[in-house]
PDB file of N, CA and C in Angstrom:
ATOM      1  N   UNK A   1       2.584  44.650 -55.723  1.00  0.00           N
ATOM      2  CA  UNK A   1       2.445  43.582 -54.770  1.00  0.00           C
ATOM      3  C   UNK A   1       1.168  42.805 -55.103  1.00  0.00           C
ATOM      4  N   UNK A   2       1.727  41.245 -54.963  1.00  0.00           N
ATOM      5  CA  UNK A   2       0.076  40.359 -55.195  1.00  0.00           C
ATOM      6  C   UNK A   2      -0.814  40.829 -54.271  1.00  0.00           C
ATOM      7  N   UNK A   3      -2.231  41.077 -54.558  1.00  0.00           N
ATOM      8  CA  UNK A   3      -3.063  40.989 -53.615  1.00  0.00           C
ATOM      9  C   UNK A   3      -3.426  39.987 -52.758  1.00  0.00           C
ATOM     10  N   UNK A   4      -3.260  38.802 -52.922  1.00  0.00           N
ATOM     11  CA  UNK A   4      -3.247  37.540 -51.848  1.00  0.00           C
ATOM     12  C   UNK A   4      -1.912  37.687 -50.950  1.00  0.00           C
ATOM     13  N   UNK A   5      -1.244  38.682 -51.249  1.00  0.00           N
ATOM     14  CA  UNK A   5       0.301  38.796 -50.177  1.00  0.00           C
ATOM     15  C   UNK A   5      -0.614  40.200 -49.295  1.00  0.00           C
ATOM     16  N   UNK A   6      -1.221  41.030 -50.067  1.00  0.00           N
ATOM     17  CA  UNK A   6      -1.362  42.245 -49.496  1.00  0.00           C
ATOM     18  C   UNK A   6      -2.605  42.052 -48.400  1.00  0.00           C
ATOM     19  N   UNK A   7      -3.550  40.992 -48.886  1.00  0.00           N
ATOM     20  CA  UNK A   7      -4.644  40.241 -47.835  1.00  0.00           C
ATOM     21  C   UNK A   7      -3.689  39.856 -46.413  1.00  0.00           C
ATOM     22  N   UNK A   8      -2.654  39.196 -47.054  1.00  0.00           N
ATOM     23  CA  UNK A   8      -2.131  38.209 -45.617  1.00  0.00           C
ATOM     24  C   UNK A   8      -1.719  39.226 -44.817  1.00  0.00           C
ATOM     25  N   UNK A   9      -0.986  40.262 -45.232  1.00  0.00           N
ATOM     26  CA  UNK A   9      -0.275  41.372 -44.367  1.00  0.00           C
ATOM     27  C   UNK A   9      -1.281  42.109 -43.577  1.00  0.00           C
ATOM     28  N   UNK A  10      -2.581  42.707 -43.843  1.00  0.00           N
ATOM     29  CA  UNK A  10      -3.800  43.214 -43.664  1.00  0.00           C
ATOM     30  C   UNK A  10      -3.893  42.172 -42.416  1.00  0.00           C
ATOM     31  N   UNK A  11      -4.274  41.051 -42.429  1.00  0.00           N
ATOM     32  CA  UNK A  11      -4.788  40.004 -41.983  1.00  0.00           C
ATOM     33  C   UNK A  11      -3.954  39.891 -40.524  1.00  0.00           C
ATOM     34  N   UNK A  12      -2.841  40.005 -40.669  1.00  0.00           N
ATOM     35  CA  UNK A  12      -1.798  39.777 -39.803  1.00  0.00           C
ATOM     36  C   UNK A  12      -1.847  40.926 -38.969  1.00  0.00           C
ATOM     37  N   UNK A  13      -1.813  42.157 -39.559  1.00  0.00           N
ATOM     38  CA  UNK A  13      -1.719  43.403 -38.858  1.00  0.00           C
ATOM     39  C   UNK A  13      -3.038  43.348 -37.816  1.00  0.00           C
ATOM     40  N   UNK A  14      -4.431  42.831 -38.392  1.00  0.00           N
ATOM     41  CA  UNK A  14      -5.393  42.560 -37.716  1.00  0.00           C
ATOM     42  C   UNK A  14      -5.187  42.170 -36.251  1.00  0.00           C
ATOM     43  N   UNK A  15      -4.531  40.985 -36.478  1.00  0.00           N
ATOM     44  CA  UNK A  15      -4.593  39.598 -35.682  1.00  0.00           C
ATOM     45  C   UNK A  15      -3.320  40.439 -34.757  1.00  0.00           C
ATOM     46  N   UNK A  16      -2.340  41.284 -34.990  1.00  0.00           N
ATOM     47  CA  UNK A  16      -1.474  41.479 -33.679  1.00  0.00           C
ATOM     48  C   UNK A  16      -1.721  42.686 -33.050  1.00  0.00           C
ATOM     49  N   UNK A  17      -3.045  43.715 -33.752  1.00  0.00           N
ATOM     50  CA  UNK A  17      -3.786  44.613 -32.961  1.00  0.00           C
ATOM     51  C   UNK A  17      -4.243  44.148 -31.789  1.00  0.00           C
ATOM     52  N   UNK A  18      -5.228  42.910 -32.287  1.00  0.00           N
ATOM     53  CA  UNK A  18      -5.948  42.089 -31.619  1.00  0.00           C
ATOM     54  C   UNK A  18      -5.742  41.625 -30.599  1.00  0.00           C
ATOM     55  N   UNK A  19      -4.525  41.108 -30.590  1.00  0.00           N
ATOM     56  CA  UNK A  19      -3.387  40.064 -29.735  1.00  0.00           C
ATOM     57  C   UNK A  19      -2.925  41.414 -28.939  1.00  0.00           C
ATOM     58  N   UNK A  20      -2.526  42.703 -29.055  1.00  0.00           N
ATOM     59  CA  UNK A  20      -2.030  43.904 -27.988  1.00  0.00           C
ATOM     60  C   UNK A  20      -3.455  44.244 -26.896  1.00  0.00           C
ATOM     61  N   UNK A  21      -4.646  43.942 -27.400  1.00  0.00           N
ATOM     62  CA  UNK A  21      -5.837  44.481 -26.853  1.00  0.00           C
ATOM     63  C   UNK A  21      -6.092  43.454 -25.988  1.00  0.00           C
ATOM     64  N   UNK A  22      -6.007  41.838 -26.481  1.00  0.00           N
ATOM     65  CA  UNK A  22      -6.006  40.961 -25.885  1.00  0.00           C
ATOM     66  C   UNK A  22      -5.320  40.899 -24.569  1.00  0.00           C
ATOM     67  N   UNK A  23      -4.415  41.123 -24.611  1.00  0.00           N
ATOM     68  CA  UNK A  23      -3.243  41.533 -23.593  1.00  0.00           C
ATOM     69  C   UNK A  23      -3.094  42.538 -22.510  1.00  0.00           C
ATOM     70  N   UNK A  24      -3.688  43.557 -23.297  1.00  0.00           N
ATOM     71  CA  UNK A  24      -4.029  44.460 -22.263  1.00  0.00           C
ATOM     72  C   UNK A  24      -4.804  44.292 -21.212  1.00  0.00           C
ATOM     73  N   UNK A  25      -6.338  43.854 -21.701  1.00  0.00           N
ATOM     74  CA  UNK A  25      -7.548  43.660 -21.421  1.00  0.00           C
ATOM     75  C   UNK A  25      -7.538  42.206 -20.083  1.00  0.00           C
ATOM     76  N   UNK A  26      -6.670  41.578 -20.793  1.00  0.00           N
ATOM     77  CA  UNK A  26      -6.938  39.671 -19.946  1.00  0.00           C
ATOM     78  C   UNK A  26      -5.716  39.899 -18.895  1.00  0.00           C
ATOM     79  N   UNK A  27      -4.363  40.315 -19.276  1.00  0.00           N
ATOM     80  CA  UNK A  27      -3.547  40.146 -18.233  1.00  0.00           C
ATOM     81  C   UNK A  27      -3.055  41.418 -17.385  1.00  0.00           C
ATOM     82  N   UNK A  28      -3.681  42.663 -17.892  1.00  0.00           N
ATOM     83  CA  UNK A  28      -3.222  43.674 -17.233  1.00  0.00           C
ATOM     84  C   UNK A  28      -2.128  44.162 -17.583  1.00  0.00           C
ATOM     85  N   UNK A  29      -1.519  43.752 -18.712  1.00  0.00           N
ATOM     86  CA  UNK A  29      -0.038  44.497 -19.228  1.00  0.00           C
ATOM     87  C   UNK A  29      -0.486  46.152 -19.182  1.00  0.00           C
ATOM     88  N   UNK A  30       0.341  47.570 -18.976  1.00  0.00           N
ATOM     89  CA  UNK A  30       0.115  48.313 -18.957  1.00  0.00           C
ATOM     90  C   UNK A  30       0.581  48.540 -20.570  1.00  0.00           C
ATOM     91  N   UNK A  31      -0.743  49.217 -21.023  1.00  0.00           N
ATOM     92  CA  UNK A  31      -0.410  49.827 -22.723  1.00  0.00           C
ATOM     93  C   UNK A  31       0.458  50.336 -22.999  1.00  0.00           C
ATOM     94  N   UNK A  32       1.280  51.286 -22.365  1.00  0.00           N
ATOM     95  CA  UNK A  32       2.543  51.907 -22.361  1.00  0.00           C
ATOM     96  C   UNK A  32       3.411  51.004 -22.919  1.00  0.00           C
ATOM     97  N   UNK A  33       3.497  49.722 -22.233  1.00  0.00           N
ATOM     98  CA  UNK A  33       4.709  48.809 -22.361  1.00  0.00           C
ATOM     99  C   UNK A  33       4.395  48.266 -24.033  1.00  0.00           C
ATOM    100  N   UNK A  34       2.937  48.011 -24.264  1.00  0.00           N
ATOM    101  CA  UNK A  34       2.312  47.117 -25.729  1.00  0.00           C
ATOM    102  C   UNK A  34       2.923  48.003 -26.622  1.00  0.00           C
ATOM    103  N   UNK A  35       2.591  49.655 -26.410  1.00  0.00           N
ATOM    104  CA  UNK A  35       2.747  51.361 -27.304  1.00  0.00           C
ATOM    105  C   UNK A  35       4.461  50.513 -27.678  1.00  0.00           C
ATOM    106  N   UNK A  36       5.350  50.902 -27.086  1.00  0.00           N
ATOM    107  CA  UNK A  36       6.503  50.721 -27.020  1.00  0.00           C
ATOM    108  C   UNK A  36       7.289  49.349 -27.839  1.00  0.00           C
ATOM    109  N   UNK A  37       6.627  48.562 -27.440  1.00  0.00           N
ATOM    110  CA  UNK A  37       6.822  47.007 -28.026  1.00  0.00           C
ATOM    111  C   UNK A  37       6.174  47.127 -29.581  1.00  0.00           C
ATOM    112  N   UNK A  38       5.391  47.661 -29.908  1.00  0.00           N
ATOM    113  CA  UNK A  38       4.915  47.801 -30.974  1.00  0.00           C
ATOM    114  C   UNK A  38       5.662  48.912 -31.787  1.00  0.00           C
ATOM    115  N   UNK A  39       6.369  49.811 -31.208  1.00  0.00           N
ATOM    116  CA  UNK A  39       6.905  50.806 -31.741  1.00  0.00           C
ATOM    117  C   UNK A  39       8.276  49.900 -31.852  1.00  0.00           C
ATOM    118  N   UNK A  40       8.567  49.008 -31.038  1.00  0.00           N
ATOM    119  CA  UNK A  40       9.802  48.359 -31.589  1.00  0.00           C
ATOM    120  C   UNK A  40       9.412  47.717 -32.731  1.00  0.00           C
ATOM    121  N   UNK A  41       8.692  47.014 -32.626  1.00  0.00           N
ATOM    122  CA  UNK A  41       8.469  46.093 -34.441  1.00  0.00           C
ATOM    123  C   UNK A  41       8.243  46.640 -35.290  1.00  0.00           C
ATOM    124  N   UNK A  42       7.912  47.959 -35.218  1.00  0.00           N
ATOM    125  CA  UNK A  42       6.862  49.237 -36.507  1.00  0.00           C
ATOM    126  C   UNK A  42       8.381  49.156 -36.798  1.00  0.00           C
ATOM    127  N   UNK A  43       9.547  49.305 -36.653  1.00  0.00           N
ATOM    128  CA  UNK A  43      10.676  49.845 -37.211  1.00  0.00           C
ATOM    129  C   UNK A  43      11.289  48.998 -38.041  1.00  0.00           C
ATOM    130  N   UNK A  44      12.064  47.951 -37.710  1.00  0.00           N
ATOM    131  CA  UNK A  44      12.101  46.708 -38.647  1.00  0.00           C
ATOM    132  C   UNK A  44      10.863  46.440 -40.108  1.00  0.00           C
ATOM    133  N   UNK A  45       9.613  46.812 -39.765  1.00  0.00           N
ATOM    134  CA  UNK A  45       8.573  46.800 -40.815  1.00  0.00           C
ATOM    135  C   UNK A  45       8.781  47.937 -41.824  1.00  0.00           C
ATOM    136  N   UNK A  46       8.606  49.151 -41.232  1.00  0.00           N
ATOM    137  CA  UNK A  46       8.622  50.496 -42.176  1.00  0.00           C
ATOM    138  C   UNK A  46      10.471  50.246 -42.801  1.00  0.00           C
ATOM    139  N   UNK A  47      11.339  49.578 -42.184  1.00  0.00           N
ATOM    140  CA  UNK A  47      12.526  50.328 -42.950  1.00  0.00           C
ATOM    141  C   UNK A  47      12.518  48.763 -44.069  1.00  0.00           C
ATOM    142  N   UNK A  48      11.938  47.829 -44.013  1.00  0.00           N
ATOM    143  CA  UNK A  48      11.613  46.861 -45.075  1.00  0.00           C
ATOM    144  C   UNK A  48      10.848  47.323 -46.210  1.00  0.00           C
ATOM    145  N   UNK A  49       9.724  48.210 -46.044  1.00  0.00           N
ATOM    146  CA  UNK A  49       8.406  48.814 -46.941  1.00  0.00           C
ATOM    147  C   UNK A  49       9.942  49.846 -47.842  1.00  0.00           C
ATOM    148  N   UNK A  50      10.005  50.422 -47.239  1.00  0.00           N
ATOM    149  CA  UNK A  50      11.157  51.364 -47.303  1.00  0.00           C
ATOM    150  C   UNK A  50      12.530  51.156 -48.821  1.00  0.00           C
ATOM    151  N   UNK A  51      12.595  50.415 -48.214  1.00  0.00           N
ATOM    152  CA  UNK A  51      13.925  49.727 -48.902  1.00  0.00           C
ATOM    153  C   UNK A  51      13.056  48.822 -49.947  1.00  0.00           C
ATOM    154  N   UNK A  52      12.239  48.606 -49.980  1.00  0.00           N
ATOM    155  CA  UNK A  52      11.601  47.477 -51.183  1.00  0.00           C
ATOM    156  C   UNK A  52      11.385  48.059 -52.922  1.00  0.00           C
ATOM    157  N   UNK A  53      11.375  49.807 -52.105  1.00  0.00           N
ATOM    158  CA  UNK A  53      11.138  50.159 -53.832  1.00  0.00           C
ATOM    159  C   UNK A  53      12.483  50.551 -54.586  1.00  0.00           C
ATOM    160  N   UNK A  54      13.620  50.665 -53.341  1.00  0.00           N
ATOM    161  CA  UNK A  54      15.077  51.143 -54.064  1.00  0.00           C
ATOM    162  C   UNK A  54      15.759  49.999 -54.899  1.00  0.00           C
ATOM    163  N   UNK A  55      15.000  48.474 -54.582  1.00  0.00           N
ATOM    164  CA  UNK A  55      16.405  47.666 -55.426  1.00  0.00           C
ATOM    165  C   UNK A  55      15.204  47.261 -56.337  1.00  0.00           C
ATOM    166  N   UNK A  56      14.156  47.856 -56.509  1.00  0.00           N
ATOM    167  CA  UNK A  56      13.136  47.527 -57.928  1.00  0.00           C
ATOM    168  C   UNK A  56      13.579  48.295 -58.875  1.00  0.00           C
ATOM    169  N   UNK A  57      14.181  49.618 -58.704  1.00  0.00           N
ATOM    170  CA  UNK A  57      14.688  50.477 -60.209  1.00  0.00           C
ATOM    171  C   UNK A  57      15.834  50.234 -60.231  1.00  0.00           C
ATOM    172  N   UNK A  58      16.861  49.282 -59.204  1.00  0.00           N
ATOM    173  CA  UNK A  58      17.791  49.084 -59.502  1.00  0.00           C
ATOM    174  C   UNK A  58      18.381  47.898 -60.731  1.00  0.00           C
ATOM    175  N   UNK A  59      17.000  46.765 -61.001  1.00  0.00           N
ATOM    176  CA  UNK A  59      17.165  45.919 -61.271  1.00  0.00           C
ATOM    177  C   UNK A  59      16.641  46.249 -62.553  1.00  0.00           C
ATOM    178  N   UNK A  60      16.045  47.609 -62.903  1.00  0.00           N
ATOM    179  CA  UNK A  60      15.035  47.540 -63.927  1.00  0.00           C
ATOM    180  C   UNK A  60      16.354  48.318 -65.019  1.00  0.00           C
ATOM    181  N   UNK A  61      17.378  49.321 -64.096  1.00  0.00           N
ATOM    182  CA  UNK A  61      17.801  49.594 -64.965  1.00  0.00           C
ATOM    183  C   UNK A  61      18.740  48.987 -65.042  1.00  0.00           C
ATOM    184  N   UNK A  62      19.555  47.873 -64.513  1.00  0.00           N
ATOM    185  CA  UNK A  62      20.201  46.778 -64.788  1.00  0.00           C
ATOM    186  C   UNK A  62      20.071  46.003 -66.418  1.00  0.00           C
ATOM    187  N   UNK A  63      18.675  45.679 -66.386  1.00  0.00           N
ATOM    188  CA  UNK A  63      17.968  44.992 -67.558  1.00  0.00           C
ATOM    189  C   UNK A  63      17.988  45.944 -68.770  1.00  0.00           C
ATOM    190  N   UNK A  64      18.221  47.023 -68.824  1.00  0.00           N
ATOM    191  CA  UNK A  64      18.354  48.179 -69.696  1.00  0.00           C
ATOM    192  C   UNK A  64      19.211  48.131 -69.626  1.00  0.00           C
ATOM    193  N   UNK A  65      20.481  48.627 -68.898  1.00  0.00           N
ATOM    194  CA  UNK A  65      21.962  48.560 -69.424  1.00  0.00           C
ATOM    195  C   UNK A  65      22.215  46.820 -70.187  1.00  0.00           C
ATOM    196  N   UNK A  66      21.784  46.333 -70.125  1.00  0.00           N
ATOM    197  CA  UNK A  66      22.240  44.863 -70.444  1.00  0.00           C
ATOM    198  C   UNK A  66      20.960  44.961 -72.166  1.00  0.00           C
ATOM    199  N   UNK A  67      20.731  45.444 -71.876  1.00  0.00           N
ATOM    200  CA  UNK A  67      19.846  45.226 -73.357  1.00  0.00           C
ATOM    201  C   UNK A  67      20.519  45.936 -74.501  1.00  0.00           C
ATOM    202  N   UNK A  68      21.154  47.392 -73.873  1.00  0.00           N
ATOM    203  CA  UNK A  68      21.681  48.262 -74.275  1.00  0.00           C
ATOM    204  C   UNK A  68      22.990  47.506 -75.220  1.00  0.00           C
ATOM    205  N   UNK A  69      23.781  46.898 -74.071  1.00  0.00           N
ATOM    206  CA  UNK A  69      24.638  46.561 -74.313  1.00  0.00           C
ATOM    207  C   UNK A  69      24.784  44.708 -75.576  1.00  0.00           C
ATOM    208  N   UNK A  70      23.677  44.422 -75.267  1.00  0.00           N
ATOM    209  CA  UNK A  70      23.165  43.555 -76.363  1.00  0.00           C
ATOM    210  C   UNK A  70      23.313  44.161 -77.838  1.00  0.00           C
ATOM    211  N   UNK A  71      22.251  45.395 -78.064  1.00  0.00           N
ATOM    212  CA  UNK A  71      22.058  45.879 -79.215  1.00  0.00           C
ATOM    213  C   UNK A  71      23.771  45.947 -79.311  1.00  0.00           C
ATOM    214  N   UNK A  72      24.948  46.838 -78.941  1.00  0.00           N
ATOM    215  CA  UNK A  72      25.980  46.807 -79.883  1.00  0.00           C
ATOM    216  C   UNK A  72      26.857  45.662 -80.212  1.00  0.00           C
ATOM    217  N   UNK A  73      26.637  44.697 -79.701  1.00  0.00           N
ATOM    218  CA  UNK A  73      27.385  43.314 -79.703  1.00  0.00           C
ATOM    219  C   UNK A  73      26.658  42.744 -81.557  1.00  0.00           C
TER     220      UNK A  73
END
Protein backbone atom coordinates (compact mmCIF):
# COMPACT_ATOMS: atom_id res chain seq x y z
CA UNK A 1 0.00 0.00 0.00
CA UNK A 2 1.16 3.73 -0.96
CA UNK A 3 2.08 5.48 2.01
CA UNK A 4 0.17 8.73 1.09
CA UNK A 5 -3.06 6.18 0.99
CA UNK A 6 -1.83 4.67 4.36
CA UNK A 7 -1.42 8.55 5.86
CA UNK A 8 -5.07 9.29 4.65
CA UNK A 9 -6.54 6.12 6.34
CA UNK A 10 -4.48 6.92 9.72
CA UNK A 11 -5.77 10.42 9.31
CA UNK A 12 -9.33 9.48 8.92
CA UNK A 13 -9.36 6.90 11.63
CA UNK A 14 -8.08 9.97 13.74
CA UNK A 15 -10.70 12.36 12.75
CA UNK A 16 -13.79 9.66 13.45
CA UNK A 17 -12.24 8.77 16.99
CA UNK A 18 -12.40 12.33 17.41
CA UNK A 19 -15.83 12.94 15.97
CA UNK A 20 -17.22 9.68 18.63
CA UNK A 21 -15.56 11.73 21.65
CA UNK A 22 -16.89 14.81 20.20
CA UNK A 23 -20.24 13.41 20.47
CA UNK A 24 -20.15 11.97 23.45
CA UNK A 25 -18.73 14.84 25.32
CA UNK A 26 -21.02 17.97 23.48
CA UNK A 27 -24.35 16.13 23.02
CA UNK A 28 -24.59 13.49 25.58
CA UNK A 29 -24.94 10.48 23.21
CA UNK A 30 -24.47 7.53 25.59
CA UNK A 31 -21.01 5.62 24.52
CA UNK A 32 -22.72 2.42 24.45
CA UNK A 33 -24.70 3.57 21.44
CA UNK A 34 -21.01 5.33 19.65
CA UNK A 35 -19.25 1.37 21.04
CA UNK A 36 -21.95 -0.21 18.86
CA UNK A 37 -22.14 2.19 15.84
CA UNK A 38 -18.57 1.86 15.55
CA UNK A 39 -18.64 -1.81 15.86
CA UNK A 40 -21.07 -1.54 12.96
CA UNK A 41 -18.55 0.19 10.57
CA UNK A 42 -15.35 -1.88 12.07
CA UNK A 43 -17.10 -4.73 10.02
CA UNK A 44 -17.55 -3.53 6.52
CA UNK A 45 -13.69 -2.17 7.12
CA UNK A 46 -11.95 -5.42 8.51
CA UNK A 47 -13.86 -7.74 5.89
CA UNK A 48 -12.39 -5.13 3.00
CA UNK A 49 -8.58 -5.31 4.74
CA UNK A 50 -9.52 -8.95 4.62
CA UNK A 51 -10.39 -9.72 1.22
CA UNK A 52 -7.67 -7.28 -0.29
CA UNK A 53 -4.85 -9.81 -0.02
CA UNK A 54 -6.96 -12.89 -1.63
CA UNK A 55 -7.47 -11.34 -5.24
CA UNK A 56 -3.56 -10.05 -5.12
CA UNK A 57 -2.24 -13.84 -5.52
CA UNK A 58 -5.00 -14.35 -7.56
CA UNK A 59 -3.91 -12.04 -10.21
CA UNK A 60 -0.25 -12.80 -9.71
CA UNK A 61 -0.80 -16.25 -10.54
CA UNK A 62 -3.01 -15.41 -13.39
CA UNK A 63 0.12 -13.51 -14.96
CA UNK A 64 2.12 -16.78 -14.53
CA UNK A 65 -0.28 -19.07 -16.02
CA UNK A 66 -0.43 -16.66 -19.01
CA UNK A 67 3.33 -16.36 -19.29
CA UNK A 68 3.48 -20.01 -18.97
CA UNK A 69 1.30 -20.41 -21.57
CA UNK A 70 3.17 -17.80 -23.84
CA UNK A 71 6.47 -19.75 -23.57
CA UNK A 72 4.69 -22.90 -25.47
CA UNK A 73 2.97 -20.96 -28.21
Amino acid sequence: MDKKIRYWMIATCLLLIGAGVLVVTTFGVPSGSVVWFGFLLLCPLLHFFMMRNMHHDQHASLRNKSKKESNYE
